[in-house]
PDB file of N, CA and C in Angstrom:
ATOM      1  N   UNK A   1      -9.274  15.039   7.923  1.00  0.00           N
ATOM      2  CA  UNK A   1      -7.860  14.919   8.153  1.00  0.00           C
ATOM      3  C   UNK A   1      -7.134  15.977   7.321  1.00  0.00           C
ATOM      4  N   UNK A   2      -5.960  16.786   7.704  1.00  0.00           N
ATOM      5  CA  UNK A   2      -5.768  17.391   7.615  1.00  0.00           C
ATOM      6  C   UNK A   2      -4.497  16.980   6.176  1.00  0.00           C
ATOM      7  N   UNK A   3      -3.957  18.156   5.348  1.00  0.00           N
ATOM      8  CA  UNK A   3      -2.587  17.441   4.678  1.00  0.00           C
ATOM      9  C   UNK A   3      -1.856  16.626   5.273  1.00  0.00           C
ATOM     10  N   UNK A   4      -1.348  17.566   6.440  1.00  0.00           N
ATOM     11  CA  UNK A   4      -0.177  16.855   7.031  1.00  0.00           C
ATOM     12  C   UNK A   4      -0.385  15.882   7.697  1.00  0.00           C
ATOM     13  N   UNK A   5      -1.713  15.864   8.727  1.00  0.00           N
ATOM     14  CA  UNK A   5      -2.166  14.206   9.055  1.00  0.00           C
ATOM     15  C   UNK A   5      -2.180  13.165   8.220  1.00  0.00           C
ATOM     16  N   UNK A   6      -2.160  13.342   6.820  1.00  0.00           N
ATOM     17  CA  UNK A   6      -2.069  12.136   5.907  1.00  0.00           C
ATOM     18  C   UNK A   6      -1.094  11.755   5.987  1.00  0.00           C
ATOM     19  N   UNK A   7      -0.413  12.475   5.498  1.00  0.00           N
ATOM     20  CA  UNK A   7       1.654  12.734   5.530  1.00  0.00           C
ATOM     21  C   UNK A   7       1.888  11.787   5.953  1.00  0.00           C
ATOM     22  N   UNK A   8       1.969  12.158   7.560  1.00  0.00           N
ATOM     23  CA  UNK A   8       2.111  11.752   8.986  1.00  0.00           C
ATOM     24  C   UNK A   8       1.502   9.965   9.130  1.00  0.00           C
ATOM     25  N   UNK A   9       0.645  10.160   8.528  1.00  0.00           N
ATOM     26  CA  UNK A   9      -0.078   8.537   8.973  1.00  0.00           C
ATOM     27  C   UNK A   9       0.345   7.568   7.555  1.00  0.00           C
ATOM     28  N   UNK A  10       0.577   8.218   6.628  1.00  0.00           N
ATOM     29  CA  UNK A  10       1.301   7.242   5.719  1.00  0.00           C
ATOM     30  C   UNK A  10       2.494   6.768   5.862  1.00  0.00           C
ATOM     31  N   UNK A  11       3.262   7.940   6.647  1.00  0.00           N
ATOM     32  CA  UNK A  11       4.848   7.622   6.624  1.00  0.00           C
ATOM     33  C   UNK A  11       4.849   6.520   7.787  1.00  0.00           C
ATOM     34  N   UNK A  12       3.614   6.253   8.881  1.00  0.00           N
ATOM     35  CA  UNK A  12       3.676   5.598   9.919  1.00  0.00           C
ATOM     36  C   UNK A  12       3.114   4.054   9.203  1.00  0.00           C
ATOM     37  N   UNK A  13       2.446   3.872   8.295  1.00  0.00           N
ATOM     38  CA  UNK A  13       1.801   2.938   7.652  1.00  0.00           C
ATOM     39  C   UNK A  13       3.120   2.101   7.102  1.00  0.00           C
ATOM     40  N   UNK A  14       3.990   3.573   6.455  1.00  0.00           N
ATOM     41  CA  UNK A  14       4.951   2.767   5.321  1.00  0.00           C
ATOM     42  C   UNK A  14       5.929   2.416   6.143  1.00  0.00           C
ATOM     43  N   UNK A  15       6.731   2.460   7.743  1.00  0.00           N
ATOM     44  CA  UNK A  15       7.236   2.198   8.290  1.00  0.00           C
ATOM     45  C   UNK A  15       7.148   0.870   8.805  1.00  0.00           C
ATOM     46  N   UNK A  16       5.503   0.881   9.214  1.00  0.00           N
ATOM     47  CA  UNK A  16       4.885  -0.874   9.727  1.00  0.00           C
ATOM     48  C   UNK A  16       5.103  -1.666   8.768  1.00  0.00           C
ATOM     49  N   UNK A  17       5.041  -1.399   7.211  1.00  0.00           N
ATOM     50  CA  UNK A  17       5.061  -2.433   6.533  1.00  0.00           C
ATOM     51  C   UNK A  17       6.353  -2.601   6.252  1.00  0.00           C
ATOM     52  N   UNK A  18       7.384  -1.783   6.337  1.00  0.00           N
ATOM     53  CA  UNK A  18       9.276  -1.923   6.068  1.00  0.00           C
ATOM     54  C   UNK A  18       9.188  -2.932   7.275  1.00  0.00           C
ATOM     55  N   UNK A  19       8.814  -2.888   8.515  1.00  0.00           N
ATOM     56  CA  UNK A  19       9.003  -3.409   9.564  1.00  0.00           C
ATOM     57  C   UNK A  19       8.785  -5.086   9.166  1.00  0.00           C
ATOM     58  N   UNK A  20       7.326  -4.921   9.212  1.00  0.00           N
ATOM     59  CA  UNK A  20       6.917  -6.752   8.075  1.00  0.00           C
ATOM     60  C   UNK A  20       7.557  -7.071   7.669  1.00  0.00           C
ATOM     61  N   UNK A  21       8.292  -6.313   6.085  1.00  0.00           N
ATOM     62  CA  UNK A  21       8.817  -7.441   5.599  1.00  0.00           C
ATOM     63  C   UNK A  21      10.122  -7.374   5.653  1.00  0.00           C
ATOM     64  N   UNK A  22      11.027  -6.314   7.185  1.00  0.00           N
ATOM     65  CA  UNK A  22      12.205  -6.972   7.426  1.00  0.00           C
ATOM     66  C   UNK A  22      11.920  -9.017   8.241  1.00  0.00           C
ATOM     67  N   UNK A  23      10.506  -8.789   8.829  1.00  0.00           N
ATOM     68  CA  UNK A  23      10.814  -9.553   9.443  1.00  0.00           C
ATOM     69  C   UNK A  23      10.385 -11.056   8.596  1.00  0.00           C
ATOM     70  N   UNK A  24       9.658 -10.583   6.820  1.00  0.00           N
ATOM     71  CA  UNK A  24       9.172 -11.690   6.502  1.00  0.00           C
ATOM     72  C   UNK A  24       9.424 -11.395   5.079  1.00  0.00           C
ATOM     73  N   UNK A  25      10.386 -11.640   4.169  1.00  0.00           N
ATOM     74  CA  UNK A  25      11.041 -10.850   3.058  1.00  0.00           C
ATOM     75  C   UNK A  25      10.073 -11.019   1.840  1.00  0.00           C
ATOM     76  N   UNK A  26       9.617 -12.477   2.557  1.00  0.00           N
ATOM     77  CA  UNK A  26       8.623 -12.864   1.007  1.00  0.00           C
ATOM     78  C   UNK A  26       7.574 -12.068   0.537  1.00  0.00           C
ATOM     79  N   UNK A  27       7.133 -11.102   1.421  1.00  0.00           N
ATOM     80  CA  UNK A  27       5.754 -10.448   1.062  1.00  0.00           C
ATOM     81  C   UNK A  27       6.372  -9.814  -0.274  1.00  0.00           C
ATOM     82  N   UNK A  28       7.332  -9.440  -0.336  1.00  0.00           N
ATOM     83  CA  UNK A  28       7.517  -8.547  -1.541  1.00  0.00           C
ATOM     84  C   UNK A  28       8.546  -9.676  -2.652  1.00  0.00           C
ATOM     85  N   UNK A  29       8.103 -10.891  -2.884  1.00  0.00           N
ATOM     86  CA  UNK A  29       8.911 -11.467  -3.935  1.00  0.00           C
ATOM     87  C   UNK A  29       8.127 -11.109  -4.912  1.00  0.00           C
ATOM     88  N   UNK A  30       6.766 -10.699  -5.572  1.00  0.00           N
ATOM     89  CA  UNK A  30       6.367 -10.206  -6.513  1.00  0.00           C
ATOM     90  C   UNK A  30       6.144  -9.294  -6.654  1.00  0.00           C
ATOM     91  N   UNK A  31       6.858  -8.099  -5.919  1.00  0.00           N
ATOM     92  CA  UNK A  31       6.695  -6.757  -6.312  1.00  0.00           C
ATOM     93  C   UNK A  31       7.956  -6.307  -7.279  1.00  0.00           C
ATOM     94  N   UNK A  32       7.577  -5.900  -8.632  1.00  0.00           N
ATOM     95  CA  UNK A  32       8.778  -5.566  -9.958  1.00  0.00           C
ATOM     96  C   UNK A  32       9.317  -4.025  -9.252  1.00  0.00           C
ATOM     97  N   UNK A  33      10.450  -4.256  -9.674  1.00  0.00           N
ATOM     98  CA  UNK A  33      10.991  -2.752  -9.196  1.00  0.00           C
ATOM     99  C   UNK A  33      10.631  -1.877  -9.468  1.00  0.00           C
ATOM    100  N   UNK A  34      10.416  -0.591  -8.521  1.00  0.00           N
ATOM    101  CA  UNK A  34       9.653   0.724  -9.249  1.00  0.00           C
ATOM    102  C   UNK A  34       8.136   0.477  -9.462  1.00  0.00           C
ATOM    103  N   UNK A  35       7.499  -0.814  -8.689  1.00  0.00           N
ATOM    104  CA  UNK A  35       6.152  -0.344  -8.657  1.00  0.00           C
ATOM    105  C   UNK A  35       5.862   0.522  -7.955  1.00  0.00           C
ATOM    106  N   UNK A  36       4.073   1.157  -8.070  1.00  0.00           N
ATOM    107  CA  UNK A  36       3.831   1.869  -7.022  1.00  0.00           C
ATOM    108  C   UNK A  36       3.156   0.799  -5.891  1.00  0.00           C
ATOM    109  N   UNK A  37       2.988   1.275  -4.908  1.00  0.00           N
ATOM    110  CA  UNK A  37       1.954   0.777  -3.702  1.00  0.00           C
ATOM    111  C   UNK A  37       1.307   1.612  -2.849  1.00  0.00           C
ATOM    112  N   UNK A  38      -0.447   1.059  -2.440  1.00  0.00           N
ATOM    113  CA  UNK A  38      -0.666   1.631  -1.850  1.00  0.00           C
ATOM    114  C   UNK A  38      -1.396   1.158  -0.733  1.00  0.00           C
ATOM    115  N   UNK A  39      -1.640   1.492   0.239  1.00  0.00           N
ATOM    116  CA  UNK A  39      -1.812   0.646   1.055  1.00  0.00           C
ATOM    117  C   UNK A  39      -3.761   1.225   1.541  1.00  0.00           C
ATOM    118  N   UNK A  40      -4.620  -0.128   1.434  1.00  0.00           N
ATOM    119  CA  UNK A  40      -5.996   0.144   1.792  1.00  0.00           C
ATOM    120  C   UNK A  40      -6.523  -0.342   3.401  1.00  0.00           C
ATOM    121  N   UNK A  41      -6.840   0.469   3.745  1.00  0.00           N
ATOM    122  CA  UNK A  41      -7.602   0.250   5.244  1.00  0.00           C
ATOM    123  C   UNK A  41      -9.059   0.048   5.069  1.00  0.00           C
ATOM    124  N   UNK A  42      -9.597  -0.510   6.212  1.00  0.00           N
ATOM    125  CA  UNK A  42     -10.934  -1.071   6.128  1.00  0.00           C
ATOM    126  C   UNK A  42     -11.574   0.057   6.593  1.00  0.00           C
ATOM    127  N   UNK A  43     -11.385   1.562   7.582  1.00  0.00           N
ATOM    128  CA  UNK A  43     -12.497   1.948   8.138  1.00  0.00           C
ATOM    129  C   UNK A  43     -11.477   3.772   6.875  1.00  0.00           C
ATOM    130  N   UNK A  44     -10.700   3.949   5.877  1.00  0.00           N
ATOM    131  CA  UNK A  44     -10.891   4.711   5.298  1.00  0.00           C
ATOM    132  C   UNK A  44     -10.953   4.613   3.513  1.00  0.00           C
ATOM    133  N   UNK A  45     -11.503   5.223   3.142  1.00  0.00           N
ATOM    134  CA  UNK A  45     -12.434   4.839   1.998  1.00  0.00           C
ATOM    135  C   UNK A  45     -11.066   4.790   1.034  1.00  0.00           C
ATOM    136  N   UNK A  46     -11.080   3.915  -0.123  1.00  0.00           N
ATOM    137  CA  UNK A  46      -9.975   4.351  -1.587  1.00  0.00           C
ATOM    138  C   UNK A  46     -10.983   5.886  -1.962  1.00  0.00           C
ATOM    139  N   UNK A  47      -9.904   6.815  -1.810  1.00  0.00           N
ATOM    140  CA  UNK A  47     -10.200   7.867  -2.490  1.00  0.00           C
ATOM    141  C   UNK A  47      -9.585   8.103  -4.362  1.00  0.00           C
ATOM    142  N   UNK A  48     -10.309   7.654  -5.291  1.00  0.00           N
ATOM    143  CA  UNK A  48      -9.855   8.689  -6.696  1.00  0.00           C
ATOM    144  C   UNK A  48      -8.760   9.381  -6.702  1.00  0.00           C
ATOM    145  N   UNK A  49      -7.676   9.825  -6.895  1.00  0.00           N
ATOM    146  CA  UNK A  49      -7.336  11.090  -7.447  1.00  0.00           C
ATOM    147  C   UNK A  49      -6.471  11.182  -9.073  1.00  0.00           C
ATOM    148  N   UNK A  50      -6.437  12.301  -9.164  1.00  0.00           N
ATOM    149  CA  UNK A  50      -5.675  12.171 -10.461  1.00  0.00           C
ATOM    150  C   UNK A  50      -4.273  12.283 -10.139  1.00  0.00           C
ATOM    151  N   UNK A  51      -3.903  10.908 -10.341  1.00  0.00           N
ATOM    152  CA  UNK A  51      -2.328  10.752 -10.555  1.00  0.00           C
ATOM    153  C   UNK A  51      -1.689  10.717 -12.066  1.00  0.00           C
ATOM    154  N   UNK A  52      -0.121  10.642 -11.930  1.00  0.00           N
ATOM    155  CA  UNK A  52       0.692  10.270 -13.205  1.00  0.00           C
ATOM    156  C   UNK A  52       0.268   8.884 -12.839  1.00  0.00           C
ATOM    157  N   UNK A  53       0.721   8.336 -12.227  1.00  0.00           N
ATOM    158  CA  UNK A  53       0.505   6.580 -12.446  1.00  0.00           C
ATOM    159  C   UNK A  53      -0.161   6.142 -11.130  1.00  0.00           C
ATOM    160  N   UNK A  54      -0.766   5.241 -11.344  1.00  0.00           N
ATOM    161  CA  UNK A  54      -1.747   4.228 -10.450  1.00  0.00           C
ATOM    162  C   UNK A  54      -0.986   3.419  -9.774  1.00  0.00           C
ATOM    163  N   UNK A  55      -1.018   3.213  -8.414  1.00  0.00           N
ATOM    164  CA  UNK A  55      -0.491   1.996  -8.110  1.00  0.00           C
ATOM    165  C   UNK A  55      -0.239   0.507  -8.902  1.00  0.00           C
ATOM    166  N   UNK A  56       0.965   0.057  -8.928  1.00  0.00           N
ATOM    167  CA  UNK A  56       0.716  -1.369  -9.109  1.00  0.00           C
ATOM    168  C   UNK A  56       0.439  -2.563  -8.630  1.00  0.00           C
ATOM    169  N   UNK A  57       0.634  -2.238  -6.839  1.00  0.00           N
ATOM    170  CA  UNK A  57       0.347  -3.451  -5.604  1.00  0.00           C
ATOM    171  C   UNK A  57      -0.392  -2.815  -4.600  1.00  0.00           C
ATOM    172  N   UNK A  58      -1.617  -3.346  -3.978  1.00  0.00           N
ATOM    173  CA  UNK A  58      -1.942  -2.726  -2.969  1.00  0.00           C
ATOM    174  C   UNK A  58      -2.050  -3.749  -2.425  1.00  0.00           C
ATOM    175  N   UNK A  59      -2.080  -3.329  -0.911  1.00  0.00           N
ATOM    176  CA  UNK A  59      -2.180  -4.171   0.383  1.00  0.00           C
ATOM    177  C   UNK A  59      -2.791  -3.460   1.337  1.00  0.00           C
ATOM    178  N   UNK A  60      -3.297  -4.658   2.312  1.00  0.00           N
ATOM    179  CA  UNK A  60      -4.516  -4.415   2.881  1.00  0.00           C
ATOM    180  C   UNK A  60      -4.113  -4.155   4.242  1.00  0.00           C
ATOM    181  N   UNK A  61      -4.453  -3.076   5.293  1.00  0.00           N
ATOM    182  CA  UNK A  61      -3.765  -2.910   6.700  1.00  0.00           C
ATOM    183  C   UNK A  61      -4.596  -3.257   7.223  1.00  0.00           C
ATOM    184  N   UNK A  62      -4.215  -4.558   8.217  1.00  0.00           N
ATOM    185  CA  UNK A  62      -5.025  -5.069   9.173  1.00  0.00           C
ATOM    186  C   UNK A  62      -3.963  -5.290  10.330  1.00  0.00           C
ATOM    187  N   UNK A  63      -4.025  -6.356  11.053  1.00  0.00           N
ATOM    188  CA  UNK A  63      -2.768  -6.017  12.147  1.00  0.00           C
ATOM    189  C   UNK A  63      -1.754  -6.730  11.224  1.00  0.00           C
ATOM    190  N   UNK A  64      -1.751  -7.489  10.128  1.00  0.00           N
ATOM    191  CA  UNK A  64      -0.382  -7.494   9.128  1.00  0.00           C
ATOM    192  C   UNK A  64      -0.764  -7.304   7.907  1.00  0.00           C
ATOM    193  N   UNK A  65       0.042  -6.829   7.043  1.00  0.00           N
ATOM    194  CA  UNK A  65      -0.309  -6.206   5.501  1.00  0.00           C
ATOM    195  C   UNK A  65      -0.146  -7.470   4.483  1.00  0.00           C
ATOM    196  N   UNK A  66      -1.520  -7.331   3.996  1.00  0.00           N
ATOM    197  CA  UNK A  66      -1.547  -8.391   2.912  1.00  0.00           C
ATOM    198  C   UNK A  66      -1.886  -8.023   1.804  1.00  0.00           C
ATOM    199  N   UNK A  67      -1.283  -8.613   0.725  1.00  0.00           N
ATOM    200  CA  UNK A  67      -1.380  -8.135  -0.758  1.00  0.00           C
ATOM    201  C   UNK A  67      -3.255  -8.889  -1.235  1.00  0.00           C
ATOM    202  N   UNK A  68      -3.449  -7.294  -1.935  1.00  0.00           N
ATOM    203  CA  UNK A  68      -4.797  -7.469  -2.278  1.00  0.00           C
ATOM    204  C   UNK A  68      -4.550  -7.672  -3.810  1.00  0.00           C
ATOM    205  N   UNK A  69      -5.052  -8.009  -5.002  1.00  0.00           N
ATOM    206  CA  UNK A  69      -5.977  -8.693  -5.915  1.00  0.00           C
ATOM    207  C   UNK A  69      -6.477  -7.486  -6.485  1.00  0.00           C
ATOM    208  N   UNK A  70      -6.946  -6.339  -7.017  1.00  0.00           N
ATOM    209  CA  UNK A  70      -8.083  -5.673  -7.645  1.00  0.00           C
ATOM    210  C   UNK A  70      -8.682  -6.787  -8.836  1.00  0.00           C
ATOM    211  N   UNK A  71      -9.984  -6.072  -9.090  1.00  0.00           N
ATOM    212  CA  UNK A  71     -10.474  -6.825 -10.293  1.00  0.00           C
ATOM    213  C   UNK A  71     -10.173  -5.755 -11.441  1.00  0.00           C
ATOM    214  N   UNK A  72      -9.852  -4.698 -11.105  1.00  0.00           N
ATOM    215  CA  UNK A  72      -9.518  -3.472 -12.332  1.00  0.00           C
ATOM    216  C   UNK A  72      -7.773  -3.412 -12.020  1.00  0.00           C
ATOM    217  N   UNK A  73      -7.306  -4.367 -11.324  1.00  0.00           N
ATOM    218  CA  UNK A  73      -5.629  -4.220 -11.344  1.00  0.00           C
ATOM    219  C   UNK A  73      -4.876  -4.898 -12.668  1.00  0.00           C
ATOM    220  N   UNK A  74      -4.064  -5.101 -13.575  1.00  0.00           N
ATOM    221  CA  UNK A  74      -3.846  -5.611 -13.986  1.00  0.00           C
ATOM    222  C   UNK A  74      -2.615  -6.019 -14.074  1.00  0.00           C
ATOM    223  N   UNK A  75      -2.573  -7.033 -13.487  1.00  0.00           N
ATOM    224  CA  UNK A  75      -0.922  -7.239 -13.197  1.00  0.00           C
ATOM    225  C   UNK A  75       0.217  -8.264 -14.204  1.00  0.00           C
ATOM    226  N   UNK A  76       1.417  -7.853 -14.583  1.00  0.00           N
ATOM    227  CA  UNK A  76       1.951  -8.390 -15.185  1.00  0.00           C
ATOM    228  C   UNK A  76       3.067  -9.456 -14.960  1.00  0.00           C
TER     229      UNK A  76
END
């Protein structure tokens, strides 16, 4: 995949999930302001990279986005 195919398929990811939780507000009652998020799919891998900061919520894309758990997350 190319840069801009990422781009492109995140901004379409982060749209489906604005979409969710216009229609279901609660998904995000425990997200603190200014976390990060990122969102994990089942058929592409968590890739590493070196960021300034790590996500703080991830969620899982299936046909609706659900908040995942890490065992290396540590949430406050």
């Amino acid at each position: 995949m190319t840069k801009d195919e990422i781009i492109e398929h995140n901004i379409v990811l982060t749209f489906a999930f604005l979409r969710q939780v216009v229609k279901n507000p609660s998904i995000i009652e425990d997200i603190a302001d200014n976390s990060i998020i990122e969102f994990i799919e089942n058929d592409r891998p968590i890739i590493e990279t070196k960021k300034t900061k790590k996500p703080d919520r991830y969620f899982k894309v299936k046909h609706q986005f659900e908040k995942v758990k890490l065992l290396s997350n540590t949430e406050n």
